[in-house]
C-alpha atoms as a PDB file:
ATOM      1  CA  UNK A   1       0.000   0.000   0.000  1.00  0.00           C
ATOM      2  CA  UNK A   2       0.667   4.339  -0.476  1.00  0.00           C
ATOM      3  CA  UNK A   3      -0.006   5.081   2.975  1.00  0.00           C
ATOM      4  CA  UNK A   4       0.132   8.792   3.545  1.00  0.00           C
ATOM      5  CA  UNK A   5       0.635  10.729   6.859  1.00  0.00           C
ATOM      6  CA  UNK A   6      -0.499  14.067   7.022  1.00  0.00           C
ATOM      7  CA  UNK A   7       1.441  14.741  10.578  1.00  0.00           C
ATOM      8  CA  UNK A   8       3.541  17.894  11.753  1.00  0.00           C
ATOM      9  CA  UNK A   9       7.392  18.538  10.528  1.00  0.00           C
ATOM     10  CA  UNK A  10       9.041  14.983  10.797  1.00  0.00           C
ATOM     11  CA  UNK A  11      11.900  17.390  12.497  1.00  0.00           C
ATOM     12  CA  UNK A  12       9.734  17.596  15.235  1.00  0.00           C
ATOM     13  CA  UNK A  13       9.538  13.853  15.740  1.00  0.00           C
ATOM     14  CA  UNK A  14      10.361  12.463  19.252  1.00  0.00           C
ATOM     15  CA  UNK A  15      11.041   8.454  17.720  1.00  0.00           C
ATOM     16  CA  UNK A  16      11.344   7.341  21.031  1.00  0.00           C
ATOM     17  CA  UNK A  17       8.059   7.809  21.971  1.00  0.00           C
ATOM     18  CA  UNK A  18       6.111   9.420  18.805  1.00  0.00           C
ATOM     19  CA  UNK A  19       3.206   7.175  17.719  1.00  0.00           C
ATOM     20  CA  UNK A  20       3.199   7.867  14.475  1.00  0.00           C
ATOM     21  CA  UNK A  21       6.646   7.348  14.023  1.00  0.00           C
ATOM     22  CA  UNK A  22       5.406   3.533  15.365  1.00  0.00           C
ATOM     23  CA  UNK A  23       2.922   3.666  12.355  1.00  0.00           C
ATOM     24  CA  UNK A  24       5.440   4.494   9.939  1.00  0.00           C
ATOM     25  CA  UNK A  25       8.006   1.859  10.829  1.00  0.00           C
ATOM     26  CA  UNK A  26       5.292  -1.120  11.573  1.00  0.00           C
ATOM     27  CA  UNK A  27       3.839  -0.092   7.667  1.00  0.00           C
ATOM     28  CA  UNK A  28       7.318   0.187   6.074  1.00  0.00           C
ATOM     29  CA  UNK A  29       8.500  -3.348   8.202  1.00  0.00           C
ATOM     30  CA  UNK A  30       5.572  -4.771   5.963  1.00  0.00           C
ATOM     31  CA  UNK A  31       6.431  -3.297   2.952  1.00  0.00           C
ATOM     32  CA  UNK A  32       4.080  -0.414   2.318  1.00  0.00           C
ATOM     33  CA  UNK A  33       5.412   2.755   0.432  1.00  0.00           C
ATOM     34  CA  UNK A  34       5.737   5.911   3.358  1.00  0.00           C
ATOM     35  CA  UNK A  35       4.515   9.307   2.700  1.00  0.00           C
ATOM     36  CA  UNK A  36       4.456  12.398   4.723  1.00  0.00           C
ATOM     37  CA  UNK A  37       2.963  16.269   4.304  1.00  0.00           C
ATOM     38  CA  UNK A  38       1.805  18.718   6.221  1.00  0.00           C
ATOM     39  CA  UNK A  39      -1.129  21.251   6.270  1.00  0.00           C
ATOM     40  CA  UNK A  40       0.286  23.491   4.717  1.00  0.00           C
ATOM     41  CA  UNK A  41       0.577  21.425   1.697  1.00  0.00           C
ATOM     42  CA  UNK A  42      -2.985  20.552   0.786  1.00  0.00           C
ATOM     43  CA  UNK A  43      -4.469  22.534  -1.684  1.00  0.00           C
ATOM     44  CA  UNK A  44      -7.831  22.164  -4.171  1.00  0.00           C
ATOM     45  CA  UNK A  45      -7.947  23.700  -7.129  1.00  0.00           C
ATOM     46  CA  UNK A  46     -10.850  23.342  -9.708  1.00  0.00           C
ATOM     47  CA  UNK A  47     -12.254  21.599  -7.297  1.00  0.00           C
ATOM     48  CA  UNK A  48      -9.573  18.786  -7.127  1.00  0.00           C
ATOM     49  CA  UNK A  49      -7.690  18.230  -3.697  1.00  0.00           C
ATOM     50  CA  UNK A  50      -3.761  17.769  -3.965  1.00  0.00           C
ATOM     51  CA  UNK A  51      -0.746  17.431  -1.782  1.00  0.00           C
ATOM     52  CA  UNK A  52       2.719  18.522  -1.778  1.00  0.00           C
ATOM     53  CA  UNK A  53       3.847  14.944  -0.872  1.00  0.00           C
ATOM     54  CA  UNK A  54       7.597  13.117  -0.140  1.00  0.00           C
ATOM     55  CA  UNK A  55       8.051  10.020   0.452  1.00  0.00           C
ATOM     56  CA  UNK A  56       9.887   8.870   3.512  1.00  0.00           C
ATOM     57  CA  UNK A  57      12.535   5.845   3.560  1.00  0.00           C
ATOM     58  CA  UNK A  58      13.293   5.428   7.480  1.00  0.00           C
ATOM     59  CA  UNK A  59      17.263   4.859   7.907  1.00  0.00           C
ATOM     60  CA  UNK A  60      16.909   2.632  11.687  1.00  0.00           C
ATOM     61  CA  UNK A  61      18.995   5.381  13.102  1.00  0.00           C
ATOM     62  CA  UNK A  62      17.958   6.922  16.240  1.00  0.00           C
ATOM     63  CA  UNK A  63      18.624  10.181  15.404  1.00  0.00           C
ATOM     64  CA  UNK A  64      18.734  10.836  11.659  1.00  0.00           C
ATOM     65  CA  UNK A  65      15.961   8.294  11.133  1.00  0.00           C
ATOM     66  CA  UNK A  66      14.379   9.545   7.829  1.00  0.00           C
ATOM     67  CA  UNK A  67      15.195  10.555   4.168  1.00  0.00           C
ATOM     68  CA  UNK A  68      12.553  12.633   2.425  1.00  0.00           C
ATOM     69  CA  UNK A  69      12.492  12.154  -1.428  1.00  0.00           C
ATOM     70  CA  UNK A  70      11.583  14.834  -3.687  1.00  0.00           C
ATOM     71  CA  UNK A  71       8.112  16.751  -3.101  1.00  0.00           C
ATOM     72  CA  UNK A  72       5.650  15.584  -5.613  1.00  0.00           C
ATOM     73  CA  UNK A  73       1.985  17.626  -6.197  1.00  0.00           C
ATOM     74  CA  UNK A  74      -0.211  14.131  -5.962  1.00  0.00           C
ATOM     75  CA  UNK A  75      -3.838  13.703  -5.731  1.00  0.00           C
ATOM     76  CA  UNK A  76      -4.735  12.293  -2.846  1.00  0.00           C
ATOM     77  CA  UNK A  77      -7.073   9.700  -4.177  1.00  0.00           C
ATOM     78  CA  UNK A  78      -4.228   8.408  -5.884  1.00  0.00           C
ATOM     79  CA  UNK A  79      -2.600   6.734  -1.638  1.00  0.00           C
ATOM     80  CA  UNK A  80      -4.528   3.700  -0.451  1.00  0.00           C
ATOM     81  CA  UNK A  81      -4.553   5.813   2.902  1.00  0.00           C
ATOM     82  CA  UNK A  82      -4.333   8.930   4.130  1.00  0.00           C
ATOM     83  CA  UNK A  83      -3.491   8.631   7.633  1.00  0.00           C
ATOM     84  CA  UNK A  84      -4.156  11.990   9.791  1.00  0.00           C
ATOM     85  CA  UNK A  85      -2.231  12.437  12.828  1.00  0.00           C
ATOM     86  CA  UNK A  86      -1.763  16.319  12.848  1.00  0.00           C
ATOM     87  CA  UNK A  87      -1.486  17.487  16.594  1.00  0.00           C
ATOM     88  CA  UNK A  88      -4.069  20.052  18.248  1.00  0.00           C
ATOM     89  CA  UNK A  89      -4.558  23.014  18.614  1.00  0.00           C
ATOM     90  CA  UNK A  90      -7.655  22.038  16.709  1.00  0.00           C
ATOM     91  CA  UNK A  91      -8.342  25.355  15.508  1.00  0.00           C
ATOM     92  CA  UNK A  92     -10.170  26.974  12.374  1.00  0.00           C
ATOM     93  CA  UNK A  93      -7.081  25.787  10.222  1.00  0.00           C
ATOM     94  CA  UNK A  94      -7.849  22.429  11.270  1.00  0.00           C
ATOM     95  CA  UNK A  95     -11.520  22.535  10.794  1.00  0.00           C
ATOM     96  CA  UNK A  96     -10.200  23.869   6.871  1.00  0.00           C
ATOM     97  CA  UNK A  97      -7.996  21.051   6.555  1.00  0.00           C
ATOM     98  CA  UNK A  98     -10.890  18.368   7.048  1.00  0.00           C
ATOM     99  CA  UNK A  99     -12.986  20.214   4.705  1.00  0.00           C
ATOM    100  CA  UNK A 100      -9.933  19.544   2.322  1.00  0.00           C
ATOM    101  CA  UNK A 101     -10.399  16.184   3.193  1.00  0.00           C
ATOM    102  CA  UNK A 102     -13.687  15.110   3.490  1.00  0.00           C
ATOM    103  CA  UNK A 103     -13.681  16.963  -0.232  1.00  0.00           C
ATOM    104  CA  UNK A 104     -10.806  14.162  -1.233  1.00  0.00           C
ATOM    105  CA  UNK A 105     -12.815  11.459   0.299  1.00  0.00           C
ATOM    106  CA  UNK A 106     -15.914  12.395  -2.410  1.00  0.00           C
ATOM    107  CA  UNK A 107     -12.918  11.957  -5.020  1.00  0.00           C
ATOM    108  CA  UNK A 108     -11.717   8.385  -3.971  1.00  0.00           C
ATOM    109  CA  UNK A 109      -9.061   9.283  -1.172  1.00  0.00           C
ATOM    110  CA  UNK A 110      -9.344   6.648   2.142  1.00  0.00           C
ATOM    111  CA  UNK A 111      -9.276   8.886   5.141  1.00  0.00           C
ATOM    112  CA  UNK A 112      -8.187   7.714   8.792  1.00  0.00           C
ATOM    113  CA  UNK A 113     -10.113   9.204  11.059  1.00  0.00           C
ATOM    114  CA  UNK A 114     -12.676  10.045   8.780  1.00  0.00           C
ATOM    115  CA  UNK A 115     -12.355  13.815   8.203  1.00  0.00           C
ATOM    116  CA  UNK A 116     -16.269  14.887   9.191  1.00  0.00           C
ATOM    117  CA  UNK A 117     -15.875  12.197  12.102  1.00  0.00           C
ATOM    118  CA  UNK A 118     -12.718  14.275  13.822  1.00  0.00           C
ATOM    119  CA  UNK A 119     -14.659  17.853  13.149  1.00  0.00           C
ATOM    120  CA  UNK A 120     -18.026  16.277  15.126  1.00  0.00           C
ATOM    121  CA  UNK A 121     -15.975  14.716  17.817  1.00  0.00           C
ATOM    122  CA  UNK A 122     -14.994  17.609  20.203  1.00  0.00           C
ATOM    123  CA  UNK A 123     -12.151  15.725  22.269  1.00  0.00           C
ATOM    124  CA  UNK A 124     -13.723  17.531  24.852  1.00  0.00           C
ATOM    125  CA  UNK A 125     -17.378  17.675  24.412  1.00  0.00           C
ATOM    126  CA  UNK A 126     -17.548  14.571  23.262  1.00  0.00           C
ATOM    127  CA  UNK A 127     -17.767  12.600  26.205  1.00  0.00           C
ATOM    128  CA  UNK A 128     -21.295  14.061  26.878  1.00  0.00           C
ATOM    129  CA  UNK A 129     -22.901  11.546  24.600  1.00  0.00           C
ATOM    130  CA  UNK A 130     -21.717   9.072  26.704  1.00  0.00           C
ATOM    131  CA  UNK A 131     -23.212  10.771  30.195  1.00  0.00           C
ATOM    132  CA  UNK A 132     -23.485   7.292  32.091  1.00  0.00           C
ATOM    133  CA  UNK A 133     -19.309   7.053  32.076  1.00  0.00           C
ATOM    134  CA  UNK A 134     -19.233  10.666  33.209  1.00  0.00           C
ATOM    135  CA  UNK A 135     -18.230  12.719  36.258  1.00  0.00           C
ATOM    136  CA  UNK A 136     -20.843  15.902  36.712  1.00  0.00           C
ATOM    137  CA  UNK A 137     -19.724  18.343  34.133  1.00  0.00           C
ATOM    138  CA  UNK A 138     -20.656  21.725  33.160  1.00  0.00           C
ATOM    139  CA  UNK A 139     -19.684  23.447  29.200  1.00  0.00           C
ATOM    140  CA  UNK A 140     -20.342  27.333  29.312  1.00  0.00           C
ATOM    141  CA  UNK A 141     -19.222  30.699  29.383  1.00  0.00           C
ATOM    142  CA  UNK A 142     -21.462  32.331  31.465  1.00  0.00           C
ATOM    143  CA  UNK A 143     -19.529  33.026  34.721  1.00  0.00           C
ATOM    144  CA  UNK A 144     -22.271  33.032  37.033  1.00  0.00           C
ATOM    145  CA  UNK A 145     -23.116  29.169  36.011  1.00  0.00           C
ATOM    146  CA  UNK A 146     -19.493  28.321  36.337  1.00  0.00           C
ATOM    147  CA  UNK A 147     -19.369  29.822  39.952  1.00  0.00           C
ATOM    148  CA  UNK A 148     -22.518  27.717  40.912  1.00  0.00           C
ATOM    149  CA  UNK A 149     -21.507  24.806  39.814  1.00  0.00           C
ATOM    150  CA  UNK A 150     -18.298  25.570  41.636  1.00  0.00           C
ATOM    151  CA  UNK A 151     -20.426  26.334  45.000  1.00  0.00           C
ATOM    152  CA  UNK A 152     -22.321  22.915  44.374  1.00  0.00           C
ATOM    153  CA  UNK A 153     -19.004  21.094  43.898  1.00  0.00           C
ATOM    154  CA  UNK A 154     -16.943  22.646  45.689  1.00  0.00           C
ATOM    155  CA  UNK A 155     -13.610  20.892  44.388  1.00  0.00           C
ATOM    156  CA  UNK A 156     -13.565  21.593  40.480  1.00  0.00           C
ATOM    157  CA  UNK A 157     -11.268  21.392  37.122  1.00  0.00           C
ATOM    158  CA  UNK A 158     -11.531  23.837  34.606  1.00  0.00           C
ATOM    159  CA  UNK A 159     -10.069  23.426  30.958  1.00  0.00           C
ATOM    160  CA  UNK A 160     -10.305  24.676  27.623  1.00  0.00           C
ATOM    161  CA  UNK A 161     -11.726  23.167  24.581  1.00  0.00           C
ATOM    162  CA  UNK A 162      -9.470  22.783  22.083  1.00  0.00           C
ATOM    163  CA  UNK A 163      -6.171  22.325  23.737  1.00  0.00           C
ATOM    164  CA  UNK A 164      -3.868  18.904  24.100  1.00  0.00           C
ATOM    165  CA  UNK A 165      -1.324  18.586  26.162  1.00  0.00           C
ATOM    166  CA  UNK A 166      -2.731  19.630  29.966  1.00  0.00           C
ATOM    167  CA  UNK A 167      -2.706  23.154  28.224  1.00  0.00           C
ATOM    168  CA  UNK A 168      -5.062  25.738  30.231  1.00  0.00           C
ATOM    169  CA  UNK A 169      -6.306  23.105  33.245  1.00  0.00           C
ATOM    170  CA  UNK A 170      -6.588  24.583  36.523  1.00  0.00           C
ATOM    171  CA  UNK A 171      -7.812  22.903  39.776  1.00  0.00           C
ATOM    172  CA  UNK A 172     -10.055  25.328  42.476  1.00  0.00           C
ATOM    173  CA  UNK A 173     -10.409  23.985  45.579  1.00  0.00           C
ATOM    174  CA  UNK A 174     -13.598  24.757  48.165  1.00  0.00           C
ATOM    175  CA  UNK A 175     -11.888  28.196  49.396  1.00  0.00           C
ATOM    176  CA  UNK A 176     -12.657  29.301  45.542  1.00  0.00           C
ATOM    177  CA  UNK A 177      -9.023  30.990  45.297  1.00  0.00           C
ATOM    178  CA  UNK A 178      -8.370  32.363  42.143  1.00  0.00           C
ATOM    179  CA  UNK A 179     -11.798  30.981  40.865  1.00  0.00           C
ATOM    180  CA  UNK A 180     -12.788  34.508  39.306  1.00  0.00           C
ATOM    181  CA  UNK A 181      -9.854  34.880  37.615  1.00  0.00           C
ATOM    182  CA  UNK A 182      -9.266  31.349  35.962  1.00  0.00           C
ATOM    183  CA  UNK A 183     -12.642  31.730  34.621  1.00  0.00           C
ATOM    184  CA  UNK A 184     -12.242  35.581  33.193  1.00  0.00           C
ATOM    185  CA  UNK A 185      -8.384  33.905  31.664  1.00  0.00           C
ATOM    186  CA  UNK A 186     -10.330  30.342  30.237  1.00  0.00           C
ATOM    187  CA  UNK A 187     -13.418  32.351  29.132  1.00  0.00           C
ATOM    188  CA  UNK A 188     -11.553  35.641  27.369  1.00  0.00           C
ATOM    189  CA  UNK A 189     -13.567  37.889  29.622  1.00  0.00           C
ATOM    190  CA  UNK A 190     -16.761  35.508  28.614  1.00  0.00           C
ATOM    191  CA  UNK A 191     -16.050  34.903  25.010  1.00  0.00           C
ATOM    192  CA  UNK A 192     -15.007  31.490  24.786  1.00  0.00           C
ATOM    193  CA  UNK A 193     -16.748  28.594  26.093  1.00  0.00           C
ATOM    194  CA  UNK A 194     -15.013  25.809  28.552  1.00  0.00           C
ATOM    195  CA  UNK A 195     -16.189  22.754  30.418  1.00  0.00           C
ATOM    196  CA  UNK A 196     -16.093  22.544  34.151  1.00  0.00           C
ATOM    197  CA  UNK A 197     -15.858  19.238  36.183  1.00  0.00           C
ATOM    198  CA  UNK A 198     -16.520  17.895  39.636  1.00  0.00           C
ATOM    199  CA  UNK A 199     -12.226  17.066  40.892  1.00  0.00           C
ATOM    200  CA  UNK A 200     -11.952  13.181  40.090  1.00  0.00           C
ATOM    201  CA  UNK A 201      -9.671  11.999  43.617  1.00  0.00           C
ATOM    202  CA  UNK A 202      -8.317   8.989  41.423  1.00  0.00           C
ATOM    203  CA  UNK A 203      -6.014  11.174  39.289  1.00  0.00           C
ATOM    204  CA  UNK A 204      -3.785  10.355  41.677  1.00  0.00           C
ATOM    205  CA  UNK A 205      -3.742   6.645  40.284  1.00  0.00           C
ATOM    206  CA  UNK A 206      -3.088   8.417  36.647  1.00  0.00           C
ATOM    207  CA  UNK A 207      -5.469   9.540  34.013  1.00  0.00           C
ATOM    208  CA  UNK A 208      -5.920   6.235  32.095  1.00  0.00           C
ATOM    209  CA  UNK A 209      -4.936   6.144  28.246  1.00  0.00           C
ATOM    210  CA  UNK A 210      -7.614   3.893  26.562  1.00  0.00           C
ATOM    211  CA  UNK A 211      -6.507   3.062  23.258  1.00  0.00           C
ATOM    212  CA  UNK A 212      -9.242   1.425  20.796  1.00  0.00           C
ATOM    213  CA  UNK A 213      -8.614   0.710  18.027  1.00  0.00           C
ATOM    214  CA  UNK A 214     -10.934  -1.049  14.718  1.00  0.00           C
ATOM    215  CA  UNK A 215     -13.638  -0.496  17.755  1.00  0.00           C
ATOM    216  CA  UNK A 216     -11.398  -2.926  19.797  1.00  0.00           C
ATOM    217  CA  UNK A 217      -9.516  -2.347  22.715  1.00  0.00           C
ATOM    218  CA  UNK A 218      -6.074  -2.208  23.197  1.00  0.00           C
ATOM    219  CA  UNK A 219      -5.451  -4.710  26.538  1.00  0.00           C
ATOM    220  CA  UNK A 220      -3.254  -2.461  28.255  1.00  0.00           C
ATOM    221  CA  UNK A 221      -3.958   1.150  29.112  1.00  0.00           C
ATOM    222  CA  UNK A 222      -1.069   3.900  29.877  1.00  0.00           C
ATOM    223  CA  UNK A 223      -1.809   5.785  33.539  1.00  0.00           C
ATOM    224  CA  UNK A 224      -0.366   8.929  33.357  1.00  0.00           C
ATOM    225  CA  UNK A 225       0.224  10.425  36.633  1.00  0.00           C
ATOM    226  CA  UNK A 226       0.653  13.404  38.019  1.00  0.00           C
ATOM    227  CA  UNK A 227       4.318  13.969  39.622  1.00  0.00           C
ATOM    228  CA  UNK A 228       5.097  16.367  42.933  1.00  0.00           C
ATOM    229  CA  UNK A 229       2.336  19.197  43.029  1.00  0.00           C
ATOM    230  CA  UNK A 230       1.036  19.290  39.680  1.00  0.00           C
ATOM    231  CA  UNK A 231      -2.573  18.342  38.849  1.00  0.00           C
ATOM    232  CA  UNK A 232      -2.124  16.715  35.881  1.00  0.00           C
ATOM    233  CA  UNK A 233      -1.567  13.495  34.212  1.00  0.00           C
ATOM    234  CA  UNK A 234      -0.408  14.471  31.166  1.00  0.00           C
ATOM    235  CA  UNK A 235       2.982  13.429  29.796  1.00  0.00           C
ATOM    236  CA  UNK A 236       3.497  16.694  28.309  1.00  0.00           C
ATOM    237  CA  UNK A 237       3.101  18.357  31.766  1.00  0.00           C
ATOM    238  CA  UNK A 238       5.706  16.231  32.786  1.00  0.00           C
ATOM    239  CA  UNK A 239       3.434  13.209  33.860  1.00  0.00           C
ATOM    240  CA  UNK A 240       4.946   9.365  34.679  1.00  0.00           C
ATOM    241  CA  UNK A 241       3.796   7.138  32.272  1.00  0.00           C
ATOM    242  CA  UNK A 242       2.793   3.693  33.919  1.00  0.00           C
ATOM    243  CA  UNK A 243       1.753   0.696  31.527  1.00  0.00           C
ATOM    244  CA  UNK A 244      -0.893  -1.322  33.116  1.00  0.00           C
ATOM    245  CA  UNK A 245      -3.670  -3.677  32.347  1.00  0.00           C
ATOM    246  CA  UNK A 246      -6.782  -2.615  31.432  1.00  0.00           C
ATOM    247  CA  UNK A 247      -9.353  -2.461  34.132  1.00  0.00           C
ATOM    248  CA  UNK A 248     -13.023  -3.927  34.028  1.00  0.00           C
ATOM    249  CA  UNK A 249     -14.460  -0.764  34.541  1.00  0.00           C
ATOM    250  CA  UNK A 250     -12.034   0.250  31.157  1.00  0.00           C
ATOM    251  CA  UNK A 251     -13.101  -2.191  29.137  1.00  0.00           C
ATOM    252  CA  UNK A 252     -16.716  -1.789  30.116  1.00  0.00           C
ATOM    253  CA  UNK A 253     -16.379   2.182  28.693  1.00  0.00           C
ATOM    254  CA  UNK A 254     -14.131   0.494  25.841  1.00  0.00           C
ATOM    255  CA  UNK A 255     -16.628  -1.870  24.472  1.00  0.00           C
ATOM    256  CA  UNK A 256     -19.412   0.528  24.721  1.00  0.00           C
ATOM    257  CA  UNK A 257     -17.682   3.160  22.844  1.00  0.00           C
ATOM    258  CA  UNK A 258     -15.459   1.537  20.551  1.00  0.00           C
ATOM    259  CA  UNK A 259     -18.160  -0.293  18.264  1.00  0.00           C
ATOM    260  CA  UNK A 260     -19.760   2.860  18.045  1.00  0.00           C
ATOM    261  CA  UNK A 261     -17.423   5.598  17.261  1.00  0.00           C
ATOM    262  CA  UNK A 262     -15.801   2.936  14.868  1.00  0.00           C
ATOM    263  CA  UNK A 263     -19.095   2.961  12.432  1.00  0.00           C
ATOM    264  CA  UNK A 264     -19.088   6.923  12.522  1.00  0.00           C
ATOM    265  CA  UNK A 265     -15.277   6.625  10.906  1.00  0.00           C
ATOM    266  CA  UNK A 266     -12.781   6.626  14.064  1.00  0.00           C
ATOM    267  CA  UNK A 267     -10.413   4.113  13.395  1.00  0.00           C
ATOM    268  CA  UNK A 268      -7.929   4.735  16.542  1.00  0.00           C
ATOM    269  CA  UNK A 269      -9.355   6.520  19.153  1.00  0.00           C
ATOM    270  CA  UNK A 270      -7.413   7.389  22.658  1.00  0.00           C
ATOM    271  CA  UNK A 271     -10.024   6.881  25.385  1.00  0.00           C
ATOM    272  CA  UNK A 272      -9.284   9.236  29.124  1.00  0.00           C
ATOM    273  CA  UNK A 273     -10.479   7.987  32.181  1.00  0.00           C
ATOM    274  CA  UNK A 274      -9.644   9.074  35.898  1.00  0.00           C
ATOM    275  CA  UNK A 275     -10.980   6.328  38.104  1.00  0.00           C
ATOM    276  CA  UNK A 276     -13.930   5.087  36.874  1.00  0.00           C
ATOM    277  CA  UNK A 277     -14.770   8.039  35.061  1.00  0.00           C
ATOM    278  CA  UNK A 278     -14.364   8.917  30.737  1.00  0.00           C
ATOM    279  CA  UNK A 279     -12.963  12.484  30.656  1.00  0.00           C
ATOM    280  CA  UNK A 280     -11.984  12.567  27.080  1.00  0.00           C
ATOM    281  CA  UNK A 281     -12.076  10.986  23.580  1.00  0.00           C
ATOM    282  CA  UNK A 282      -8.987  11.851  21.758  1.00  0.00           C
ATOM    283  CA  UNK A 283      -9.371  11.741  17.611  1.00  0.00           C
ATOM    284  CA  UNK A 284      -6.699  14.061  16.505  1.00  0.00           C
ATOM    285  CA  UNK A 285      -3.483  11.619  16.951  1.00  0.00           C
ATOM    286  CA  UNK A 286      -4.096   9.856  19.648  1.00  0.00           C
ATOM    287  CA  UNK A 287      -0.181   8.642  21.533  1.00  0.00           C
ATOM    288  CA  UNK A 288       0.749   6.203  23.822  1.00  0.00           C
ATOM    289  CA  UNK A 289       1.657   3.472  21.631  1.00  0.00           C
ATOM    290  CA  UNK A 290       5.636   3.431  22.237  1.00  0.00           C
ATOM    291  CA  UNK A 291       5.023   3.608  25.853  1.00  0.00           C
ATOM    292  CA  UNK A 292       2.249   0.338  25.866  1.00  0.00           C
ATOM    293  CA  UNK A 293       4.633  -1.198  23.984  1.00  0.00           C
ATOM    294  CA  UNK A 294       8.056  -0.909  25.350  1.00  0.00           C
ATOM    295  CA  UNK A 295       6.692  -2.033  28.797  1.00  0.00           C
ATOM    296  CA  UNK A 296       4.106  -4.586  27.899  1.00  0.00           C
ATOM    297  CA  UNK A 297       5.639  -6.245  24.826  1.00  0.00           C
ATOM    298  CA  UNK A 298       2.262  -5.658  23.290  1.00  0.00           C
ATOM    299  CA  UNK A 299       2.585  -4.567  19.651  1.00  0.00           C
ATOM    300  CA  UNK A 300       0.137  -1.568  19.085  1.00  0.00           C
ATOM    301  CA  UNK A 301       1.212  -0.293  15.905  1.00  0.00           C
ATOM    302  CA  UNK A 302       0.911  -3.576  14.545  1.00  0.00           C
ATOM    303  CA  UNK A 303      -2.864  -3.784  15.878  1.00  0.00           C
ATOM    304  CA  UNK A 304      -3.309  -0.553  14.152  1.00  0.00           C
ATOM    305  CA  UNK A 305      -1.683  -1.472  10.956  1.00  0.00           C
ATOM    306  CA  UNK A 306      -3.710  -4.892  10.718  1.00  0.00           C
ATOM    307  CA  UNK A 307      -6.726  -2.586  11.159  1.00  0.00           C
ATOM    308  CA  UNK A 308      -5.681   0.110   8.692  1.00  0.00           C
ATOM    309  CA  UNK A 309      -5.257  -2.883   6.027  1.00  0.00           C
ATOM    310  CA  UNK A 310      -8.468  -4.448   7.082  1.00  0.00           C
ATOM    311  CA  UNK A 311      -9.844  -1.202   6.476  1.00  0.00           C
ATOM    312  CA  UNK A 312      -8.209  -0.449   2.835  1.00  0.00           C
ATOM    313  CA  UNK A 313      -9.292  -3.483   2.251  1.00  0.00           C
ATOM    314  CA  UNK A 314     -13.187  -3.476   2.693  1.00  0.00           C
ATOM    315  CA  UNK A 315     -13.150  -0.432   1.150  1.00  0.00           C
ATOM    316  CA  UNK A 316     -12.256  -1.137  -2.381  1.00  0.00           C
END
């Protein structure tokens, strides 16, 4: 197979721990053809959607790990796959980009995660379809409702919706200290809308990475948590990554979720749960393959690669 990653600057690449990176050297071990762009290098004209695309040969080093050939103007119907796995902010360019997409789609390109399915799947927001995994959770930006529900709960995270990373959480505790201005900072003066949750205790045991993929999934989760003072779980924020096995209470949100958001188009979806609690569905590029792997033994880009195939494969 063409399989085609549209992903940020390989530069950027962390191999020892960068999922994608996992995808690309599981499809090339197999024998499929590597491609990478960027944003930036989609482009429709007359109504036909191209790339600027290279392909990639990876070396095995550790450090200078890829060779780019040269940039070709392709359509992208002409890949078996088009793999997205371009990092959040997921911001207006974003939202243009699976326009771009979804219009490639109409014109015979094979899109993973579907385009449409990404833009209706607030990573955030999300999670309230599902309300029986949920902890009590407010999305607003009127200040007054985020102060009651602060009153009611006393012990509270707020968060922004359309950052990765940890970016923009804050934790307010009963006394309410700095509530006032967390919310004026998160809402832009009551501009921007954010979600509000009741304080999950059980971050202490990590914030669970459930990875599903093909609606299936993945038998080991990744607890991220939180080191010295800080709040979060996040590995970006400078949480420990802990593989472990999945619980029953994580499969029970797993199989409930997976066959479902697989028919709407989501072939890998990354699953965040604090306790017994979903507090995300990632859809972007979900991570924590490397991590599941190198202390498990449990192959995830292979799982995802058998999927992707499967996938190709029904669909021609």
């Amino acid at each position: 197979m063409k399989i085609a990653f549209l992903a940020d600057p390989l530069a950027t690449f962390k191999t020892y721990k960068d999922s994608t990176f996992a995808m690309m050297r599981e499809a090339a071990r197999r024998g499929h053809r590597i491609y990478a762009f960027e944003q930036s290098d989609v482009a429709m004209e007359s109504g036909l959607v191209t790339a600027n695309v290279a392909e990639v040969t990876l070396t095995g080093e550790a450090d200078d790990w890829y060779r780019v050939g040269k940039a070709e103007t392709i359509f992208l119907s002409e890949f078996d796959a088009i793999v997205i796995r371009k990092d959040p902010p997921f911001d207006m360019e974003y939202i243009y980009t699976t326009y771009l997409l979804e219009l490639a789609e109409r014109q015979g390109a094979h899109v993973f995660n579907k385009p449409s399915a990404i833009r209706d799947h607030n990573e955030k927001l999300a999670i309230a379809q599902f309300p029986q995994f949920t902890a009590p959770t407010l999305v607003t930006r009127n200040a007054s409702l985020l102060r009651k529900f602060h009153d009611e709960h006393q012990d509270v995270i707020l968060k922004p919706l359309d950052g990765m990373g940890g970016t923009g959480i804050f934790r307010v505790r009963p006394d309410g200290m700095n509530l006032g201005s967390i919310i004026e900072t998160l809402t832009n003066d009551g501009k921007e809308t954010i979600m509000i949750q009741r304080f999950i205790p059980e971050i202490v045991a990590g914030d669970k990475r459930i990875l599903v993929i093909g609606g299936k999934a993945v038998p080991h989760v990744l607890a991220r948590i939180p080191q010295g003072s800080e709040v979060r779980g996040n590995l970006a924020a400078g949480g420990l990554g802990v593989a472990q096995p999945a619980s029953p209470r994580d499969l029970e949100i797993a199989a409930a979720l997976g066959p479902v958001l697989h028919q709407r188009g989501l072939l890998l979806v990354g699953l965040d749960a604090i306790g017994d609690y979903l507090t995300e569905i990632n859809v972007t590029s979900p991570t924590c393959f490397q991590e599941i792997t190198q202390q498990t033994g449990f192959d995830v880009a292979a799982m995802f690669i058998d999927a992707l195939e499967s996938a190709v494969g029904s669909a021609h």
